[in-house]
C-alpha atoms as a PDB file:
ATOM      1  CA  UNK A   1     125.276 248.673 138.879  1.00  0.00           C
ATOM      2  CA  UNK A   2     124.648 248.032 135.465  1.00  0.00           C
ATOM      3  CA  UNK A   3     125.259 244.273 134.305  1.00  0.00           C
ATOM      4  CA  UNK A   4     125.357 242.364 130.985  1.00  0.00           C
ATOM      5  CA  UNK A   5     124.662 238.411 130.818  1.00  0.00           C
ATOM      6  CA  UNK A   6     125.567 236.623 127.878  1.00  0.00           C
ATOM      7  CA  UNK A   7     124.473 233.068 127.281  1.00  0.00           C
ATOM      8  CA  UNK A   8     125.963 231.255 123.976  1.00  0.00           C
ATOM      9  CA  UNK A   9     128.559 231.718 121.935  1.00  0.00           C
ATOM     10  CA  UNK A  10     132.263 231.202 121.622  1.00  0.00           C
ATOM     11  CA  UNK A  11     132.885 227.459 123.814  1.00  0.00           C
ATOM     12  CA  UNK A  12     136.301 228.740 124.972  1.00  0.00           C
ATOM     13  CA  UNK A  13     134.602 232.184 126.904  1.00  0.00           C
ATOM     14  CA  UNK A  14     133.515 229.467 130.068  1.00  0.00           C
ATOM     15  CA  UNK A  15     136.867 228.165 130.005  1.00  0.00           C
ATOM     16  CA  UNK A  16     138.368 231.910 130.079  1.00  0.00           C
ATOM     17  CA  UNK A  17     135.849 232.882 132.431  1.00  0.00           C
ATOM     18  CA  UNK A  18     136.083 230.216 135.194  1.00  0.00           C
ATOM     19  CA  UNK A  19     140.042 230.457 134.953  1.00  0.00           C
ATOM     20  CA  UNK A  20     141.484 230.326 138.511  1.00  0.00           C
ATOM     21  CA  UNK A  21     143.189 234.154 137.986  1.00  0.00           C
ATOM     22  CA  UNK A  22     142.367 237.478 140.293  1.00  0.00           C
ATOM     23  CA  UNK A  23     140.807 240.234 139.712  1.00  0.00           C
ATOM     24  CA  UNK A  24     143.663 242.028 138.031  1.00  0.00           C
ATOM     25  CA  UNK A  25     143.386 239.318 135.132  1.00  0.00           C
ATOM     26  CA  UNK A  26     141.286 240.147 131.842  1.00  0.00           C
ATOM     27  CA  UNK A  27     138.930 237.456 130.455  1.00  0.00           C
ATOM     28  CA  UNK A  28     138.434 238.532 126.981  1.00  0.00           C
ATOM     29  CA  UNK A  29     142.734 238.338 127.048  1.00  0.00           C
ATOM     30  CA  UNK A  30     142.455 235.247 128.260  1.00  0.00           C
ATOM     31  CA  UNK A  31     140.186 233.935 125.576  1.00  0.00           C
ATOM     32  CA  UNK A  32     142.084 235.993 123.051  1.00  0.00           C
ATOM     33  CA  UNK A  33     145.290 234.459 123.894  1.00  0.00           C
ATOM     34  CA  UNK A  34     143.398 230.678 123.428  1.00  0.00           C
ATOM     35  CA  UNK A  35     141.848 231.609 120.146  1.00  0.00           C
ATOM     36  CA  UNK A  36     145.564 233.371 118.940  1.00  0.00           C
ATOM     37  CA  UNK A  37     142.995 236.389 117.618  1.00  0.00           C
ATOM     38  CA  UNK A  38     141.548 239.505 119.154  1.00  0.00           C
ATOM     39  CA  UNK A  39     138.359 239.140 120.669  1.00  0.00           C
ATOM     40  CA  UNK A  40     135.250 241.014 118.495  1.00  0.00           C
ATOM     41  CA  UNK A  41     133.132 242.810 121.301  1.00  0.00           C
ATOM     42  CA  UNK A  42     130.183 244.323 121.013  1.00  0.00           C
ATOM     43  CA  UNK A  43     128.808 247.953 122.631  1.00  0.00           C
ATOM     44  CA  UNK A  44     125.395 247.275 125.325  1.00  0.00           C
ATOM     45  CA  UNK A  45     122.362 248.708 124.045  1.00  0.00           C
ATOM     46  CA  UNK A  46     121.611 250.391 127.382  1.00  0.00           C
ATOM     47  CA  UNK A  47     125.034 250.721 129.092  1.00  0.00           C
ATOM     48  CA  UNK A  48     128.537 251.318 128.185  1.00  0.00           C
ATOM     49  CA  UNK A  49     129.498 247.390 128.445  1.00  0.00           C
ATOM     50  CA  UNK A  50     131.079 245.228 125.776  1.00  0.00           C
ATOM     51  CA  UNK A  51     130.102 241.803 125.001  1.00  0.00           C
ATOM     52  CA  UNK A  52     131.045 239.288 122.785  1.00  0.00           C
ATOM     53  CA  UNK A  53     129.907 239.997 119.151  1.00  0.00           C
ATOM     54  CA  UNK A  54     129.555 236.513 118.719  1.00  0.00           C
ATOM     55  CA  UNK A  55     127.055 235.962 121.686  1.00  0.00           C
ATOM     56  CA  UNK A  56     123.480 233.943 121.613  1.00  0.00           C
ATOM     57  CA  UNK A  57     121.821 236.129 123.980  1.00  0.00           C
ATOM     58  CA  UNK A  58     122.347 238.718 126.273  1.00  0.00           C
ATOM     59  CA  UNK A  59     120.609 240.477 129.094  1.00  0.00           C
ATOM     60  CA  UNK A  60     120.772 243.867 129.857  1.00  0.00           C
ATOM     61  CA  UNK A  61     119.944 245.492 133.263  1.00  0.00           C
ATOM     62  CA  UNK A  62     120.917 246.835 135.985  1.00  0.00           C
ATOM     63  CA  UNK A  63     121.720 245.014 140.240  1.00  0.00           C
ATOM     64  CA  UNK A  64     120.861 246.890 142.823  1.00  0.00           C
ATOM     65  CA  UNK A  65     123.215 246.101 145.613  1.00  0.00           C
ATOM     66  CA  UNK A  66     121.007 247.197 148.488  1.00  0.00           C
ATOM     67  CA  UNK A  67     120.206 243.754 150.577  1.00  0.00           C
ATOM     68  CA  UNK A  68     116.732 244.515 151.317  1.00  0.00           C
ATOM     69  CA  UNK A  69     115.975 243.789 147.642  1.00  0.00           C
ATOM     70  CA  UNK A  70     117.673 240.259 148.011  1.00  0.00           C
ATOM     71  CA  UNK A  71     116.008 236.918 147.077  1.00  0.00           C
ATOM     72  CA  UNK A  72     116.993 233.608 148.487  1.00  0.00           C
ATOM     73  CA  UNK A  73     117.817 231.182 145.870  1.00  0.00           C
ATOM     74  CA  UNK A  74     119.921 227.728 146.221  1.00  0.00           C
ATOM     75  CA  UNK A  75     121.175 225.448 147.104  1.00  0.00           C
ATOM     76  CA  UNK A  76     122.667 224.176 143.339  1.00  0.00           C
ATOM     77  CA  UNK A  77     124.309 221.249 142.110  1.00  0.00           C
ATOM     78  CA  UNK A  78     127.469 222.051 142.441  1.00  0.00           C
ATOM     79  CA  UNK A  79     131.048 220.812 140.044  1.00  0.00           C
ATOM     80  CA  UNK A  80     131.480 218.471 143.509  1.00  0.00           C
ATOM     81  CA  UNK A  81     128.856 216.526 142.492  1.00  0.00           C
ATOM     82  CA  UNK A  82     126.535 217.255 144.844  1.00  0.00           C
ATOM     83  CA  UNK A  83     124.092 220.134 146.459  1.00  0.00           C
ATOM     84  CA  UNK A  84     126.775 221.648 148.907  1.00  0.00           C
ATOM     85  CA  UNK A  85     125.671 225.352 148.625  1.00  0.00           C
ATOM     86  CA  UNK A  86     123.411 226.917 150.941  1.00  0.00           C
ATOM     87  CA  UNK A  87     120.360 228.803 150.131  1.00  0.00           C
ATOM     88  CA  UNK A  88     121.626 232.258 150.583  1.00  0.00           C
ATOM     89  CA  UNK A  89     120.448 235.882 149.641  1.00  0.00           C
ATOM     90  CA  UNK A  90     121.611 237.119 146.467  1.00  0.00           C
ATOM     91  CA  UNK A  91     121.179 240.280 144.172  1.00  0.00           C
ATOM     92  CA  UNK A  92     118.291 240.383 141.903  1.00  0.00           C
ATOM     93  CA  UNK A  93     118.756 241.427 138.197  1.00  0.00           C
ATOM     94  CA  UNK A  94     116.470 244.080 136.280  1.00  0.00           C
ATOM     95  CA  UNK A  95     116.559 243.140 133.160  1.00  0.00           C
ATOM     96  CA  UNK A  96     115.924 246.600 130.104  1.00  0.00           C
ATOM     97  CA  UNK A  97     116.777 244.714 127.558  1.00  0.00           C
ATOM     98  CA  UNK A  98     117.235 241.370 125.342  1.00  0.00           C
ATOM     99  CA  UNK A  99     119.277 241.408 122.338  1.00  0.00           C
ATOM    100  CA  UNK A 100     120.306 237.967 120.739  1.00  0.00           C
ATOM    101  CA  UNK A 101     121.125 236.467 117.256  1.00  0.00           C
ATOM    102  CA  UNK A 102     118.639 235.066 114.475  1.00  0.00           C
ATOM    103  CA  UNK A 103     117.164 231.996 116.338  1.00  0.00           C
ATOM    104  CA  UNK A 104     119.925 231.560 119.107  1.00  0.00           C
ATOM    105  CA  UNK A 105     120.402 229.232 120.715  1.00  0.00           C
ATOM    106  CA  UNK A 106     120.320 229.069 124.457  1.00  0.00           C
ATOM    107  CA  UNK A 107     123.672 227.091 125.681  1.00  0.00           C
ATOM    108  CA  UNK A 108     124.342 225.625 128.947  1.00  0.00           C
ATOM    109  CA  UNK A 109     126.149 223.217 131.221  1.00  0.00           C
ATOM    110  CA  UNK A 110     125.108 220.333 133.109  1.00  0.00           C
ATOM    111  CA  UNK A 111     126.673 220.394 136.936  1.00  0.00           C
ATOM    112  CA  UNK A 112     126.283 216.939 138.307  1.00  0.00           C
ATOM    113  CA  UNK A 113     128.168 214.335 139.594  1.00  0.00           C
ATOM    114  CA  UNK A 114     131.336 213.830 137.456  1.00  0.00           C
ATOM    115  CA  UNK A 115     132.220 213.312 134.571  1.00  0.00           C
ATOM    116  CA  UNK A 116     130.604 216.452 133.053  1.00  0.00           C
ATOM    117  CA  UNK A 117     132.153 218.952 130.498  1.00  0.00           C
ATOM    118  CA  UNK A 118     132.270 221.586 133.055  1.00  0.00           C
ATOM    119  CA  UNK A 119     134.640 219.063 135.090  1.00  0.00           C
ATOM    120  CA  UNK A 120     137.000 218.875 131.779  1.00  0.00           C
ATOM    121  CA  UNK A 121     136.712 222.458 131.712  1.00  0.00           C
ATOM    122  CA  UNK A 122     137.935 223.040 135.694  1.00  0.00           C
ATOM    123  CA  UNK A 123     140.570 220.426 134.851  1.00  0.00           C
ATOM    124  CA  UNK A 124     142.166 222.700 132.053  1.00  0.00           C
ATOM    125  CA  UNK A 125     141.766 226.019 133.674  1.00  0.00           C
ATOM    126  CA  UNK A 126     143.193 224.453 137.120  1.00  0.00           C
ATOM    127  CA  UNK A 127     146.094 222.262 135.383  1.00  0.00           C
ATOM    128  CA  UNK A 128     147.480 225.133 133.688  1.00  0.00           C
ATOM    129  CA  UNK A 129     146.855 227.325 136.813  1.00  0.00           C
ATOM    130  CA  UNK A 130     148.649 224.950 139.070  1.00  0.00           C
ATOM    131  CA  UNK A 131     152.264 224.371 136.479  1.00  0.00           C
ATOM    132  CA  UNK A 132     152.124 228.498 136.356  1.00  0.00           C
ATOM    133  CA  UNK A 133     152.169 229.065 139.992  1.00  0.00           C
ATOM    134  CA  UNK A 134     155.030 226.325 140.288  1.00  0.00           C
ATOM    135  CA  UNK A 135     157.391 227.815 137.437  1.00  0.00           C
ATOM    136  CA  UNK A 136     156.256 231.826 138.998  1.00  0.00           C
ATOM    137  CA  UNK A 137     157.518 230.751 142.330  1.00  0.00           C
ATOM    138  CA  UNK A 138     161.159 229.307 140.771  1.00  0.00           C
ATOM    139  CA  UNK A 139     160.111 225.687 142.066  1.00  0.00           C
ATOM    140  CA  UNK A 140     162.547 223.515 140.158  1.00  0.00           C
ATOM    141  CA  UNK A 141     162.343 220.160 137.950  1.00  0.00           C
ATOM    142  CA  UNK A 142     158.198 220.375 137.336  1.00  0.00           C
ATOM    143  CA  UNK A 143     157.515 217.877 134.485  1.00  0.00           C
ATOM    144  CA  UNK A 144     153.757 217.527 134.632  1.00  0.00           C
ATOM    145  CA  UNK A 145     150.676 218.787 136.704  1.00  0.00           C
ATOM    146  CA  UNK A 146     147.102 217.433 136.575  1.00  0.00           C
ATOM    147  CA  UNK A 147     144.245 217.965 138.238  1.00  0.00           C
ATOM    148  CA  UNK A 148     141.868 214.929 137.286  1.00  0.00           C
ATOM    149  CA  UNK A 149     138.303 216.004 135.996  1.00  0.00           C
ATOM    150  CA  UNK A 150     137.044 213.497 138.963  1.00  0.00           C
ATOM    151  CA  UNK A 151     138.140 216.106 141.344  1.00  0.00           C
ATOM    152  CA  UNK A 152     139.306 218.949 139.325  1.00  0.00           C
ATOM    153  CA  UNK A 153     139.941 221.723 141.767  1.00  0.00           C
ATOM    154  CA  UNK A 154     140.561 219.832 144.543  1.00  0.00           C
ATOM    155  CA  UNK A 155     142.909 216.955 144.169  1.00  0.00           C
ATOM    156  CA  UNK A 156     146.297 217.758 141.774  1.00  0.00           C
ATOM    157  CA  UNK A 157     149.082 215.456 140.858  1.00  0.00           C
ATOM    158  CA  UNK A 158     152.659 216.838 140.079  1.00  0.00           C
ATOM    159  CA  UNK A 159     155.418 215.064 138.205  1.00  0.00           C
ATOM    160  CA  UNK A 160     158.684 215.672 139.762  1.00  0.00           C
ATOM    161  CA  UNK A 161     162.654 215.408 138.299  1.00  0.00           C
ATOM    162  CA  UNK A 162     163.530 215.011 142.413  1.00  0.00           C
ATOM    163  CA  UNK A 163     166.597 217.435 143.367  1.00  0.00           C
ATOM    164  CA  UNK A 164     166.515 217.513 146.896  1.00  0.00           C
ATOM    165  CA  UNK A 165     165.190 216.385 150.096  1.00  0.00           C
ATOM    166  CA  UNK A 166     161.752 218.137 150.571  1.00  0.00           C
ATOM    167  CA  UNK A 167     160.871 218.931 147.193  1.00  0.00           C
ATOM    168  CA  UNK A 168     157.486 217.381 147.627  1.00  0.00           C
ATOM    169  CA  UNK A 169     156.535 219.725 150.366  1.00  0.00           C
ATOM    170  CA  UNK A 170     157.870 222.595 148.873  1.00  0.00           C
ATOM    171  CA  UNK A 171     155.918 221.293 145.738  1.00  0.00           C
ATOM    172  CA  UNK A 172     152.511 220.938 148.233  1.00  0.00           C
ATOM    173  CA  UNK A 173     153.434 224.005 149.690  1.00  0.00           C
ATOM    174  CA  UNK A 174     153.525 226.348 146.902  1.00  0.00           C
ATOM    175  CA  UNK A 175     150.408 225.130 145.677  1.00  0.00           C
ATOM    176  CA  UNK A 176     148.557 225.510 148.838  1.00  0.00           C
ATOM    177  CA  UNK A 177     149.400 229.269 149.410  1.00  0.00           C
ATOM    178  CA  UNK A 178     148.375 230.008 145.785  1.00  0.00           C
ATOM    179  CA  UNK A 179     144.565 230.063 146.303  1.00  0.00           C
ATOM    180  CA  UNK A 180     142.661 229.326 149.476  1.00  0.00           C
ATOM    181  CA  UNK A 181     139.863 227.130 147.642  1.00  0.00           C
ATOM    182  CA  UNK A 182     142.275 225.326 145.153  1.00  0.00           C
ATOM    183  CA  UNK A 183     144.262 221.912 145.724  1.00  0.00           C
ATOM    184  CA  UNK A 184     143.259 220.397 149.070  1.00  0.00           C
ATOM    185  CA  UNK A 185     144.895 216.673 148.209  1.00  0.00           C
ATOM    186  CA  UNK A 186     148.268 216.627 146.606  1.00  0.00           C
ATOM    187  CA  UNK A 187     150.480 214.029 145.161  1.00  0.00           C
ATOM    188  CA  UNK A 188     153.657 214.148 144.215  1.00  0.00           C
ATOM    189  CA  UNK A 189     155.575 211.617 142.135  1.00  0.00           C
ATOM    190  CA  UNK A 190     158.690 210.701 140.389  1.00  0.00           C
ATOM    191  CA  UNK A 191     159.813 211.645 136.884  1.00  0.00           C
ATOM    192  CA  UNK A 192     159.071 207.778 135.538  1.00  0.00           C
ATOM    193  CA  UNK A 193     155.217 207.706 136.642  1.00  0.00           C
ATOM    194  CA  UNK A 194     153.275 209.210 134.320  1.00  0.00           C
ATOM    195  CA  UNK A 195     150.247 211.031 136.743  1.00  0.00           C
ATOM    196  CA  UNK A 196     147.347 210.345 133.889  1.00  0.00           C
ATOM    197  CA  UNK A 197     147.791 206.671 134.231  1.00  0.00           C
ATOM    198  CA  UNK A 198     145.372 205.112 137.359  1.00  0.00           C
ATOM    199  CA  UNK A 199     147.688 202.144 137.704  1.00  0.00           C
ATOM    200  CA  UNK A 200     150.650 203.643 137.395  1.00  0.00           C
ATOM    201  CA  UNK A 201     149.987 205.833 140.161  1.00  0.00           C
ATOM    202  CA  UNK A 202     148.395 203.439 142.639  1.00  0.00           C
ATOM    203  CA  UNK A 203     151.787 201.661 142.087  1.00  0.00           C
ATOM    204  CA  UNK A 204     153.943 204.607 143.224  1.00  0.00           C
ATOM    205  CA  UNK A 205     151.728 204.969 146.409  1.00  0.00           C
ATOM    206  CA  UNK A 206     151.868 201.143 147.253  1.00  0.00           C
ATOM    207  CA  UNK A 207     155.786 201.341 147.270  1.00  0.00           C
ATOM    208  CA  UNK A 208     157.155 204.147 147.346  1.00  0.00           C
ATOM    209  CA  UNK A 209     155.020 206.083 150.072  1.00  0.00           C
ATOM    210  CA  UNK A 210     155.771 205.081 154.026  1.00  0.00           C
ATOM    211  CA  UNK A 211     153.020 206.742 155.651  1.00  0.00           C
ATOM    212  CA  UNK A 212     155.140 206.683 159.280  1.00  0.00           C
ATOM    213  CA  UNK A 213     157.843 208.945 157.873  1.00  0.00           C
ATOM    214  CA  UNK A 214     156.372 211.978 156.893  1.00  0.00           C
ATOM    215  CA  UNK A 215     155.505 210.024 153.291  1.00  0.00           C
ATOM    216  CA  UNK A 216     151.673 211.101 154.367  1.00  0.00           C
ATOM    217  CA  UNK A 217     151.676 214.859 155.496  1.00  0.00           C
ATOM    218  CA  UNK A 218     148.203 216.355 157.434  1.00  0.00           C
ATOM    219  CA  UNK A 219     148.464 220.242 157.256  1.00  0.00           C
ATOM    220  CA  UNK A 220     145.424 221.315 159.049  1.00  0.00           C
ATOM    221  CA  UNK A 221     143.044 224.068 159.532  1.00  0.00           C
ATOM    222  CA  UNK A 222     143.778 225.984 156.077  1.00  0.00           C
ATOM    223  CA  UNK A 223     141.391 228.263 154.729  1.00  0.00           C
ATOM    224  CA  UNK A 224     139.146 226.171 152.087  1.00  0.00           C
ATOM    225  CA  UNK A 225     136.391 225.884 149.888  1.00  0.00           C
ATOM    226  CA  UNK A 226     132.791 225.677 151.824  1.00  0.00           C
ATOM    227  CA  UNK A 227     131.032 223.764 148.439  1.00  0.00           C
ATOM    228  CA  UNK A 228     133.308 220.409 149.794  1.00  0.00           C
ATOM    229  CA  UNK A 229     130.956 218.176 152.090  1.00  0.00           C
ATOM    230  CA  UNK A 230     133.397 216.621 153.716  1.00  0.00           C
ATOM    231  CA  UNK A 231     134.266 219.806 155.700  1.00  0.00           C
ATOM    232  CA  UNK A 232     132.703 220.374 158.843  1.00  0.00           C
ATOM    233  CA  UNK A 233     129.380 222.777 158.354  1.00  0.00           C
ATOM    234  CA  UNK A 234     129.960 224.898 161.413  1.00  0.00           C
ATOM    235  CA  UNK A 235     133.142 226.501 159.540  1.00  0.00           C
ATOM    236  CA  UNK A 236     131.480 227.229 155.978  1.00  0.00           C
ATOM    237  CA  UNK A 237     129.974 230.583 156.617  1.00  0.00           C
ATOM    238  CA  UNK A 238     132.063 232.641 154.787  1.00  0.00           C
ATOM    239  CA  UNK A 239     129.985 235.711 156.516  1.00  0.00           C
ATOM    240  CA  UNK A 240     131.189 234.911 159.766  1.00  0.00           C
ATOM    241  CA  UNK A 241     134.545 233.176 159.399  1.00  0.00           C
ATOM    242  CA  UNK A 242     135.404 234.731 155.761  1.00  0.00           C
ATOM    243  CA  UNK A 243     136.335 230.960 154.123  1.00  0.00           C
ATOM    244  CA  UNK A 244     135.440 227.249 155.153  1.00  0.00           C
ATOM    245  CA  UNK A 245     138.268 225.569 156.722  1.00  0.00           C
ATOM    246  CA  UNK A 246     140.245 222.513 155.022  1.00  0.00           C
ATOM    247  CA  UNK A 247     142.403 219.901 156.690  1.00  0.00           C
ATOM    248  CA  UNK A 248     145.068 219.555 153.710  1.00  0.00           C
ATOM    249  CA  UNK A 249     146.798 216.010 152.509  1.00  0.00           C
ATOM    250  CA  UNK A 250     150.054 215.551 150.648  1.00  0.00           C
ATOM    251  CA  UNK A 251     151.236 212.054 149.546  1.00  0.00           C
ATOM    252  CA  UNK A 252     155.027 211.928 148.477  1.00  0.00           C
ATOM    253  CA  UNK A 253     155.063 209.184 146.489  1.00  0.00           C
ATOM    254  CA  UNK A 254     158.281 210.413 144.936  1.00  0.00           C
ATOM    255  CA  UNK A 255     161.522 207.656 145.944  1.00  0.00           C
ATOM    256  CA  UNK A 256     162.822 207.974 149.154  1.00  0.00           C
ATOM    257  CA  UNK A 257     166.516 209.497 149.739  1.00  0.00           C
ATOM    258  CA  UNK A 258     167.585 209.048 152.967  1.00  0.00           C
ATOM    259  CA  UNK A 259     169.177 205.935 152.127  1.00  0.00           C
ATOM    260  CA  UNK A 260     171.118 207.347 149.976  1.00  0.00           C
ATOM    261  CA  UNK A 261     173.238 205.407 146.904  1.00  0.00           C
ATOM    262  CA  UNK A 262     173.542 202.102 147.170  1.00  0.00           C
ATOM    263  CA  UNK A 263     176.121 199.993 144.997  1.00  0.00           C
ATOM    264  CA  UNK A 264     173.908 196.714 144.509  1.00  0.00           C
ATOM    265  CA  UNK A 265     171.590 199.176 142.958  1.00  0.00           C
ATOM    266  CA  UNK A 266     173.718 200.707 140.868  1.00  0.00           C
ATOM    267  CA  UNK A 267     174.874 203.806 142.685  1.00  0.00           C
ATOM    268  CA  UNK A 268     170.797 204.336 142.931  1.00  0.00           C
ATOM    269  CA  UNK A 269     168.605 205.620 146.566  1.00  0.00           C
ATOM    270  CA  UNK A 270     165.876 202.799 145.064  1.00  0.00           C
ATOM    271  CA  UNK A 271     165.741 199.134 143.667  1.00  0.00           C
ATOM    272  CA  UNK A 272     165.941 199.257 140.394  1.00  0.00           C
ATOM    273  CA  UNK A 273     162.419 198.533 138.879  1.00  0.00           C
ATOM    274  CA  UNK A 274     162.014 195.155 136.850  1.00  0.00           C
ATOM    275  CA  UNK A 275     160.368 195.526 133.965  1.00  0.00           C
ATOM    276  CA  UNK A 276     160.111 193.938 130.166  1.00  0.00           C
ATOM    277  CA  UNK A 277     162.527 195.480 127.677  1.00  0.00           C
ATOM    278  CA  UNK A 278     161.171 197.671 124.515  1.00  0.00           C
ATOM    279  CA  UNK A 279     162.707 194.993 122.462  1.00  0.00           C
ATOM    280  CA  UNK A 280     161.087 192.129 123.606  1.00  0.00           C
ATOM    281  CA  UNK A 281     157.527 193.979 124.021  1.00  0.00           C
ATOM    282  CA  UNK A 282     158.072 194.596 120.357  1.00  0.00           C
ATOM    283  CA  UNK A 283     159.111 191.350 119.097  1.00  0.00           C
ATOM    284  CA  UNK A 284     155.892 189.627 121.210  1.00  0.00           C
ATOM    285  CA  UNK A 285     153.085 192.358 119.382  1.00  0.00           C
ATOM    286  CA  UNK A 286     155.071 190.974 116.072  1.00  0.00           C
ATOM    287  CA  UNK A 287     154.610 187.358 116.984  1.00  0.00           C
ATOM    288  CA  UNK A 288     151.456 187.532 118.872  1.00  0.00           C
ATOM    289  CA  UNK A 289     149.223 186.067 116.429  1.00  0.00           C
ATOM    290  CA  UNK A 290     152.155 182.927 116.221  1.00  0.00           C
ATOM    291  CA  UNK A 291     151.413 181.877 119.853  1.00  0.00           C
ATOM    292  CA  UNK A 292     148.039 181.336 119.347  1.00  0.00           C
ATOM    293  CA  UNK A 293     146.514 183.662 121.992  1.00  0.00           C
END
């Protein structure tokens, strides 16, 4: 099979290239669509592949895909933050033939234990992925998703306008049927949290989230991703058992309805919150420097 690797050039191709799409989905559209401009490409020397024009350096060859020229090679650091893979047997390039610019520059990304800017990058690609797959499937009132570069990936937070009754687990739902080794922890919170502020959201969780009734869901034995150490090792060989297996978690932090209105509350399901009025947080910044603090 002949192959092309190209190391360097435009900083948005990774981004377009690790996107969480199928098979079916072009990269260079991808990466046209974030640059608003066609992509230039560039015909192989030795095969009928495109590259980028704009490339550092590229690699031409050829992978055989008979296994009894296989070398082991692993285990790598991994975007978890740690060395999860296994060392497994993998395809060897040939390499015909280097082509690359006038003193290029060989570009790469550190995979360690976060924050690193591949971790940015997943949290893009799987942010966007995750608000797409809501608004495809018709899910209603979506206001925000986020997937944290922390645990991009793996953990995703979803701001809510609340409808219904079960909106959260049709939320947690739809985003666990979407890909197999995407969002094992979700959390699910009302339209006045805003899910990139820490705080914020451990306040939701501390009082709005009963963990006896059903405001902590378990949905186990899902097909997951094998690079998470927390899963059990006997269920990672994708060989044998085709994915890992993940125990998945969603926290509804969003207000809780089955109270329904109250009158003290004004016609509200939840206390109203106290808080300091725009007014007066003004007029303190104004005076601040009066008080002597």
């Amino acid at each position: 099979m002949p192959v092309a690797i190209v190391i360097g050039g435009n900083p948005l191709l990774p981004v377009a290239g690790a996107a969480p799409y199928g098979l079916q989905a072009s990269e260079y559209d991808l990466l046209g669509g974030l640059c608003q401009e066609p992509v230039e490409v560039a015909r192989c020397e030795t095969s009928d592949l495109v590259v980028p024009a704009d490339a550092e350096i590229v690699l031409e060859g050829t992978m055989p895909i008979d296994p009894r020229g296989y070398r082991v090679e692993g285990p790598f650091a991994e975007f978890t933050g740690y060395y999860t893979s296994e060392p497994t047997p993998r395809p060897v390039a040939r390499i015909r033939c280097i082509t690359h610019r006038r003193r290029p520059i060989y570009q790469g990304t550190l995979r360690a234990k976060p924050v690193d800017e591949g971790h940015v990058m997943d949290s893009l690609t799987a942010s966007c992925f995750g608000w797409e797959v809501l608004e495809m499937l018709g899910i209603p009132g979506i206001l925000d998703v986020y997937s944290p570069p922390c645990a991009a990936l793996t953990d995703v937070r979803v701001r809510i306008k609340k409808m219904y009754q079960g909106h959260a687990k049709q939320v947690a739902n739809a985003l666990w049927a979407a890909r197999p080794s995407h969002f094992k922890n979700v959390i699910v919170v009302d339209e006045d949290i805003d899910i990139h502020d820490a705080d914020q959201l451990e306040w939701a969780f501390a009082y709005r989230v009963d963990a006896k009734d059903d405001g902590v869901v378990v949905f186990p034995g899902t097909p997951g991703m094998g690079l998470d150490p927390s899963t059990d090792p006997r269920w990672r060989d994708y060989a044998v058992f085709g994915r890992a297996r993940w125990n998945r978690l969603l926290i509804d932090a969003t207000k809780e309805w089955r109270w329904g209105p109250r009158e003290e509350w004004g016609g509200d399901r939840y206390p109203p919150v106290a808080e300091m009025s725009q007014e007066a947080r003004e007029l303190i910044d104004r005076r601040w420097s009066e008080y002597g603090l």
